[in-house]
Protein backbone atom coordinates (compact mmCIF):
# COMPACT_ATOMS: atom_id res chain seq x y z
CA UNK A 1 38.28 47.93 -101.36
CA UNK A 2 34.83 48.98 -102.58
CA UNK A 3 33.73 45.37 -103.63
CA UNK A 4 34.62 45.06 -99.33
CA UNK A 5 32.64 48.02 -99.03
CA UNK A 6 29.71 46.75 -100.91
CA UNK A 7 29.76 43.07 -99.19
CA UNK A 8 29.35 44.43 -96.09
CA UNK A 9 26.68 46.89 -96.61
CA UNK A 10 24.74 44.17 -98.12
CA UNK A 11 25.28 42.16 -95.26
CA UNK A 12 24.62 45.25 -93.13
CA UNK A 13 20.93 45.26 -94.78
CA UNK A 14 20.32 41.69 -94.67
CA UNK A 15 20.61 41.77 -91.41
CA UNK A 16 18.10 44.45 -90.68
CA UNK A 17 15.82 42.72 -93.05
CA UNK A 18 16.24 39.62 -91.16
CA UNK A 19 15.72 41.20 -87.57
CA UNK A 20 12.63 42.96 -88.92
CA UNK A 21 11.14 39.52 -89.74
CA UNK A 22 11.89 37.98 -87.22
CA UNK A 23 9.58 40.80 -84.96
CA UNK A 24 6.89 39.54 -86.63
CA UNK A 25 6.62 35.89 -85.85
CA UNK A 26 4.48 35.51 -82.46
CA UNK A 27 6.75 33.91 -80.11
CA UNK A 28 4.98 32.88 -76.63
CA UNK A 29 5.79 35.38 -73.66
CA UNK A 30 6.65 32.52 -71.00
CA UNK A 31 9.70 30.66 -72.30
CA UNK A 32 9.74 28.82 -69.21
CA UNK A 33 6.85 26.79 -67.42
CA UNK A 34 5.00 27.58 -64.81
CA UNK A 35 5.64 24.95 -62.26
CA UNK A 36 9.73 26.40 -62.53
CA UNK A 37 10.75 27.84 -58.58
CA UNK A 38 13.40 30.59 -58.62
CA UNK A 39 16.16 29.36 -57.16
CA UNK A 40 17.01 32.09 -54.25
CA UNK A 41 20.64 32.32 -53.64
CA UNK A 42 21.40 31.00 -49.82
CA UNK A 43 24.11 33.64 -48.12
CA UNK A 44 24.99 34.38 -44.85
CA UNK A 45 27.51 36.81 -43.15
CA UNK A 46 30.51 34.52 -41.36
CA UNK A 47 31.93 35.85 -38.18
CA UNK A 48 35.76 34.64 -38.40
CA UNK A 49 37.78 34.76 -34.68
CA UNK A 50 41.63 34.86 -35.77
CA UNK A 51 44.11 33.65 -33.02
CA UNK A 52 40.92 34.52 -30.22
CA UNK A 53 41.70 37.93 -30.80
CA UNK A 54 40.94 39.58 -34.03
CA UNK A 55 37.19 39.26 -35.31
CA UNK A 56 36.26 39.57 -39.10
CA UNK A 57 33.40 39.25 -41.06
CA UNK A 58 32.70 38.11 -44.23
CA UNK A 59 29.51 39.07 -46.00
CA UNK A 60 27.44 36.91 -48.42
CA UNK A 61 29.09 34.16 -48.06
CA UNK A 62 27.43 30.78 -49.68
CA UNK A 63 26.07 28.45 -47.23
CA UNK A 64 27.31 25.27 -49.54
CA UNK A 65 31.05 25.12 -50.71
CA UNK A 66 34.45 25.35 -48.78
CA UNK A 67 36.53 28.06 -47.01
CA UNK A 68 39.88 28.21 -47.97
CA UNK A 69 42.54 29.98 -46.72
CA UNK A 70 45.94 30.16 -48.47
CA UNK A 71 49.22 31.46 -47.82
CA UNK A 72 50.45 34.85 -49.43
CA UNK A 73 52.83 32.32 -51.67
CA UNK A 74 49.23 30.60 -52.82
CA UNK A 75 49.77 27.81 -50.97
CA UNK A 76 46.43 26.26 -49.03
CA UNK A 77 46.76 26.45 -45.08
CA UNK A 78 43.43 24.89 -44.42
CA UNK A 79 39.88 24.54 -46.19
CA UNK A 80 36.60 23.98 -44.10
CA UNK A 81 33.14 22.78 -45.30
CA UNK A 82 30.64 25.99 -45.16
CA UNK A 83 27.89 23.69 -44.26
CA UNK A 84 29.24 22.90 -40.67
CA UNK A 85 29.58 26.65 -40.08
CA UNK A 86 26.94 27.99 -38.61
CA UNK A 87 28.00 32.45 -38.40
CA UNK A 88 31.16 31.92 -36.59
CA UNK A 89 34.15 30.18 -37.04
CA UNK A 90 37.72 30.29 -34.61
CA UNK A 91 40.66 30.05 -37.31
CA UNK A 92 44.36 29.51 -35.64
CA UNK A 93 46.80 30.98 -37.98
CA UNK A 94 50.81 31.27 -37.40
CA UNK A 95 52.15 34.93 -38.28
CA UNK A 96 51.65 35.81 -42.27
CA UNK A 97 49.75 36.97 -44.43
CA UNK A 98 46.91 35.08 -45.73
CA UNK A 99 43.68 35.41 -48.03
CA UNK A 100 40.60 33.63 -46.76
CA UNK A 101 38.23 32.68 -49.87
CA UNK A 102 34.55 31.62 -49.14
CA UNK A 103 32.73 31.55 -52.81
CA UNK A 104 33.33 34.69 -54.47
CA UNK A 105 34.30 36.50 -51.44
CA UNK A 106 37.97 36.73 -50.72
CA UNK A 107 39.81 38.73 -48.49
CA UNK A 108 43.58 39.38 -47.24
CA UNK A 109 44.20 39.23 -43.73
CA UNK A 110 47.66 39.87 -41.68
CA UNK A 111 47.97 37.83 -38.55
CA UNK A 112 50.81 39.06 -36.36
């Protein structure tokens, strides 16, 4: 048990001897170069018309991917391309219980 003990104080030490020369190399401050653009992240808040009755709306949902709606037994109803979408969208959904999934966003919905 000590011989463990030993290893992995050792070890322990190495590793601030290793981190302490590693401080001391001069490594440049821009990793990346200067022509790179930040890539902003394109959202938008979808207005969702259930049955032309019941209004929801989803916020920060991505303007490129799908929305998918699946039954409560994880079954998919329908899916829709986000980039014909433009805010609103009429869904017509038979009675259940659904969750509607638009990138990360996902939400449960009861249609009666």
């Amino acid at each position: 048990m000590t011989t463990y003990r030993k290893i992995l104080l050792s070890l322990l030490l190495a590793g601030v001897s290793l981190s302490a020369s590693s401080e001391e190399k001069d490594f440049p401050s821009d990793s990346f170069p200067s022509d790179f653009k930040e890539v902003q992240d394109r959202t938008m808040n979808l207005d969702l018309e259930i049955n032309r009755t019941t209004k929801i709306t989803l916020e920060n949902i991505p303007t490129t991917g799908y929305l998918e709606v699946y039954s409560i037994l994880g079954l998919k109803v329908t899916s829709v391309n986000l980039k014909t979408i433009l805010g609103s969208y009429p869904l017509e959904l038979p009675k259940g219980i659904y969750i509607i999934k638009a990138g990360k966003v996902a939400q449960k919905i009861i249609v009666r």
